[in-house]
C-alpha atoms as a PDB file:
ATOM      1  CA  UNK A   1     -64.273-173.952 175.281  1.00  0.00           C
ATOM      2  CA  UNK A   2     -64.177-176.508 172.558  1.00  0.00           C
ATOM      3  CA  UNK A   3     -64.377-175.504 168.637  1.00  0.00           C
ATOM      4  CA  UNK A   4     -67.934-176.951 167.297  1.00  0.00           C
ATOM      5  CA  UNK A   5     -67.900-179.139 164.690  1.00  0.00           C
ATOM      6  CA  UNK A   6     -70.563-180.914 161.899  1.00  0.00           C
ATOM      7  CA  UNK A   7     -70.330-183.944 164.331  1.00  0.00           C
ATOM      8  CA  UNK A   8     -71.101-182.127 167.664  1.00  0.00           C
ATOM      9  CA  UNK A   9     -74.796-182.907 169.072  1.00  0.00           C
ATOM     10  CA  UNK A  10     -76.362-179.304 169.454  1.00  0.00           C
ATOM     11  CA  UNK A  11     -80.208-179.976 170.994  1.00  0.00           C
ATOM     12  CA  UNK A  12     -83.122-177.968 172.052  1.00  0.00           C
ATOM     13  CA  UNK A  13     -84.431-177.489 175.093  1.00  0.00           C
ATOM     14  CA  UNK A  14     -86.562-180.548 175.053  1.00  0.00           C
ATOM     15  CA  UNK A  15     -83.462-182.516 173.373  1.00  0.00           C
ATOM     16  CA  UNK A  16     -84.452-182.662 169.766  1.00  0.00           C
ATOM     17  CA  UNK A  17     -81.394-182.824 167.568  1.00  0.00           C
ATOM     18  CA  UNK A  18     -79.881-179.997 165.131  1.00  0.00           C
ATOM     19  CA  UNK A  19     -78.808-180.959 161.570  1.00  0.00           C
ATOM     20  CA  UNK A  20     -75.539-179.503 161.300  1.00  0.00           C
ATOM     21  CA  UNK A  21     -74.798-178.362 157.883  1.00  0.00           C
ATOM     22  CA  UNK A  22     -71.425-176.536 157.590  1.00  0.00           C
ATOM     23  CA  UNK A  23     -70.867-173.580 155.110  1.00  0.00           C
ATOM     24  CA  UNK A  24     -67.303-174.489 154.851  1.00  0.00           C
ATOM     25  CA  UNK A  25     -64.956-177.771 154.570  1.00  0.00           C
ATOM     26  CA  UNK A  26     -62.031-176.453 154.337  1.00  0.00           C
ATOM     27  CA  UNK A  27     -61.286-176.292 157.660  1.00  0.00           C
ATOM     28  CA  UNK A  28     -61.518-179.407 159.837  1.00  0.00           C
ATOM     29  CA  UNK A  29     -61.435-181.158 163.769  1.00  0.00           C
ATOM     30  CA  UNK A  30     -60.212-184.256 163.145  1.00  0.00           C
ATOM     31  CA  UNK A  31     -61.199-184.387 159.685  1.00  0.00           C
ATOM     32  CA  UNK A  32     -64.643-182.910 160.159  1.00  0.00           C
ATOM     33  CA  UNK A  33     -65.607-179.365 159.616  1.00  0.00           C
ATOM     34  CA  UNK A  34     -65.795-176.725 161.885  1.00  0.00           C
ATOM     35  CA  UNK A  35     -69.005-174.557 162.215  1.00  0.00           C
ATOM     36  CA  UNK A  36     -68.714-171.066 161.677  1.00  0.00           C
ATOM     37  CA  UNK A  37     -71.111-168.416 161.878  1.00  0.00           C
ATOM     38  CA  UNK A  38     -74.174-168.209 160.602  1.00  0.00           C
ATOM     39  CA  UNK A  39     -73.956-172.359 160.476  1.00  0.00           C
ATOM     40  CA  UNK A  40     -76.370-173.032 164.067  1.00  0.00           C
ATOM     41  CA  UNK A  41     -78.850-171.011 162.676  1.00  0.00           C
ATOM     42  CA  UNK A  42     -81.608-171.789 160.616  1.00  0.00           C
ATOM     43  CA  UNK A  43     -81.116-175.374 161.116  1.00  0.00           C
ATOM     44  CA  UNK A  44     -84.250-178.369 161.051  1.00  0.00           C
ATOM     45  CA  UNK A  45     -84.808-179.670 164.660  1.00  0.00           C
ATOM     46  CA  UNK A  46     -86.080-183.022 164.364  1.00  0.00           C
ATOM     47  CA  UNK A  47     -87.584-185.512 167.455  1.00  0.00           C
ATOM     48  CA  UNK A  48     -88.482-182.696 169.289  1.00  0.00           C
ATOM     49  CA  UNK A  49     -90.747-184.074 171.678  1.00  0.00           C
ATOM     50  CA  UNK A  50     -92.480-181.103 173.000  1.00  0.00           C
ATOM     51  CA  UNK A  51     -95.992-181.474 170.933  1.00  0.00           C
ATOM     52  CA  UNK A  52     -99.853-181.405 171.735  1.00  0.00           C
ATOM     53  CA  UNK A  53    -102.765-179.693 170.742  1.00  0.00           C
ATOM     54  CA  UNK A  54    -101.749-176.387 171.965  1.00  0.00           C
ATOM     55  CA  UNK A  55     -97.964-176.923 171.447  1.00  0.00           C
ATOM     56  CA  UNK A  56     -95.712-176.344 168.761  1.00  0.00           C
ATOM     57  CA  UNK A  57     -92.391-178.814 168.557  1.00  0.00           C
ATOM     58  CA  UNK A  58     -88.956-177.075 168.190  1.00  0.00           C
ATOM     59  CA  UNK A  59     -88.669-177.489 164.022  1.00  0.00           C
ATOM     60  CA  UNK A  60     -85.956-174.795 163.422  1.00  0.00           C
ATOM     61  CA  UNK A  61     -83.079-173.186 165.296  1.00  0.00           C
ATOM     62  CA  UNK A  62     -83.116-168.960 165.069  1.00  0.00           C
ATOM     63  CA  UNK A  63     -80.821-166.299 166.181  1.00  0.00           C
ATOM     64  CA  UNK A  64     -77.453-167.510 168.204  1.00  0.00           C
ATOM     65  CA  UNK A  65     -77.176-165.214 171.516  1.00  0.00           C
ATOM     66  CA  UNK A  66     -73.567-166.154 172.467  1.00  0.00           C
ATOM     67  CA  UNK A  67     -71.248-169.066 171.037  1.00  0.00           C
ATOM     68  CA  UNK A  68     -69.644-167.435 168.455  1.00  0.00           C
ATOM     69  CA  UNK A  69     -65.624-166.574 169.006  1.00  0.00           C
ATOM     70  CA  UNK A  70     -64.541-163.167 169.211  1.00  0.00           C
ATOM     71  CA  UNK A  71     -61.074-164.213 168.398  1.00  0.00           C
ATOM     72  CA  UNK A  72     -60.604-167.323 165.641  1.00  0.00           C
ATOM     73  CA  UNK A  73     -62.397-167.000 161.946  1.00  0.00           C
ATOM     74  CA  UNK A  74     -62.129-168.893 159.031  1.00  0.00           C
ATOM     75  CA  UNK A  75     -62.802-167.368 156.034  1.00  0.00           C
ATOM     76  CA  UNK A  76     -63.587-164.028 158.149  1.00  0.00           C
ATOM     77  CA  UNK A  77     -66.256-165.965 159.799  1.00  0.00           C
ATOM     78  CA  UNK A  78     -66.092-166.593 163.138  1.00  0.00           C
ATOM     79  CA  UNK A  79     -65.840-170.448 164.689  1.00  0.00           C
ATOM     80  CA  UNK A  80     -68.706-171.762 166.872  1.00  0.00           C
ATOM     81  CA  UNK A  81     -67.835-172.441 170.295  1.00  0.00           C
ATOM     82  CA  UNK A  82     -69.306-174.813 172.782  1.00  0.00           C
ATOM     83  CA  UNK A  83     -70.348-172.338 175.161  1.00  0.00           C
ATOM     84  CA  UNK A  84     -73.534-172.138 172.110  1.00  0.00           C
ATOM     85  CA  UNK A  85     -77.165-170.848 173.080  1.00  0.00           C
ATOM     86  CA  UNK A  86     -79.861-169.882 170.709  1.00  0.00           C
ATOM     87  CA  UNK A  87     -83.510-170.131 170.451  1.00  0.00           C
ATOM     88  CA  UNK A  88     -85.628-172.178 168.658  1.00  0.00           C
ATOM     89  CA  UNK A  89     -89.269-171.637 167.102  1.00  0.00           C
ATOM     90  CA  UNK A  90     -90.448-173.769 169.484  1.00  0.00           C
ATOM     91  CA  UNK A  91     -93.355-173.196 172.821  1.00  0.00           C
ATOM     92  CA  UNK A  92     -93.339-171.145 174.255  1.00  0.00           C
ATOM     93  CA  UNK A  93     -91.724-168.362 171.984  1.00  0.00           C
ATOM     94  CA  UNK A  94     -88.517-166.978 172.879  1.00  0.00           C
ATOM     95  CA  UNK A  95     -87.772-169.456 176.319  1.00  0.00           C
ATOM     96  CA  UNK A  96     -86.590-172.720 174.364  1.00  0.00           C
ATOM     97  CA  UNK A  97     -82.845-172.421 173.642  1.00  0.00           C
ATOM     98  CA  UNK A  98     -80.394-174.868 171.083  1.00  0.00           C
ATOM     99  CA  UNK A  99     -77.282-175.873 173.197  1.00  0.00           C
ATOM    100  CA  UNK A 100     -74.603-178.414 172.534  1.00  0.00           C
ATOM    101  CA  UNK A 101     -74.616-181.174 174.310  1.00  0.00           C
ATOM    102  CA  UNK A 102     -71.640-182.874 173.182  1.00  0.00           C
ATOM    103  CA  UNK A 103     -68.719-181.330 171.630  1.00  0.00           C
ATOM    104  CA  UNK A 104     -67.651-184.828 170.544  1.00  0.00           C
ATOM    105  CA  UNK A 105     -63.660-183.967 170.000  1.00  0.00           C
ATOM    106  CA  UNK A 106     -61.297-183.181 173.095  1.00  0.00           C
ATOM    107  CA  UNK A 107     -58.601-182.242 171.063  1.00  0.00           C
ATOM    108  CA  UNK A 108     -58.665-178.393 169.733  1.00  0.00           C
ATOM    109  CA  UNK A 109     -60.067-175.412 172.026  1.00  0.00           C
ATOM    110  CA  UNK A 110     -60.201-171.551 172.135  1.00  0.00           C
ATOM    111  CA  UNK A 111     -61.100-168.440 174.169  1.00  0.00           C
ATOM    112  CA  UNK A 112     -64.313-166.518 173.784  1.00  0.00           C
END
């Protein structure tokens, strides 16, 4: 598994894109932070294009299932992983997930 960084593209389900926004910068990939937890959650979703009458778009990212390491912190936080899944707020409730799509570095990895 790859370590997650503000760079990575994380997506819903229907392949809207998450606004990364780390919590630290202290810690970088190739001189771009790392995520750490709680950083993939409560994020904007935007282009979500799952949207009708009846259907609510994916605007917001909620609670991270699995993704984060039980190993490697930073600040007592632990790093996001690209084995990510969440949900988002989008329609249905609780069956659209957030996953990354592209880790977009190759060069540092860790365990679960």
């Amino acid at each position: 598994m790859r370590w997650i960084h503000r760079d990575s593209l994380i997506t819903c389900g229907h392949d809207g894109r998450v606004s990364n926004r780390p919590s630290q910068e202290w810690v970088t990939v190739q001189a771009v932070p790392v995520l750490t937890r709680p950083d993939p959650e409560g994020r904007d979703i935007t282009a979500c294009p799952n949207y009708g009458p009846t259907i609510k778009p994916c605007l917001h990212t909620l609670t991270v299932t699995v993704g984060y390491s039980t190993w490697v912190r930073v600040d007592r936080q632990p790093v996001v992983l690209s084995h990510l899944d969440g949900l988002t707020d989008g329609t249905p409730p609780g069956t659209v997930h957030h996953q990354v799509r592209d880790v977009r570095q190759s060069f540092l990895g860790a365990d679960a």
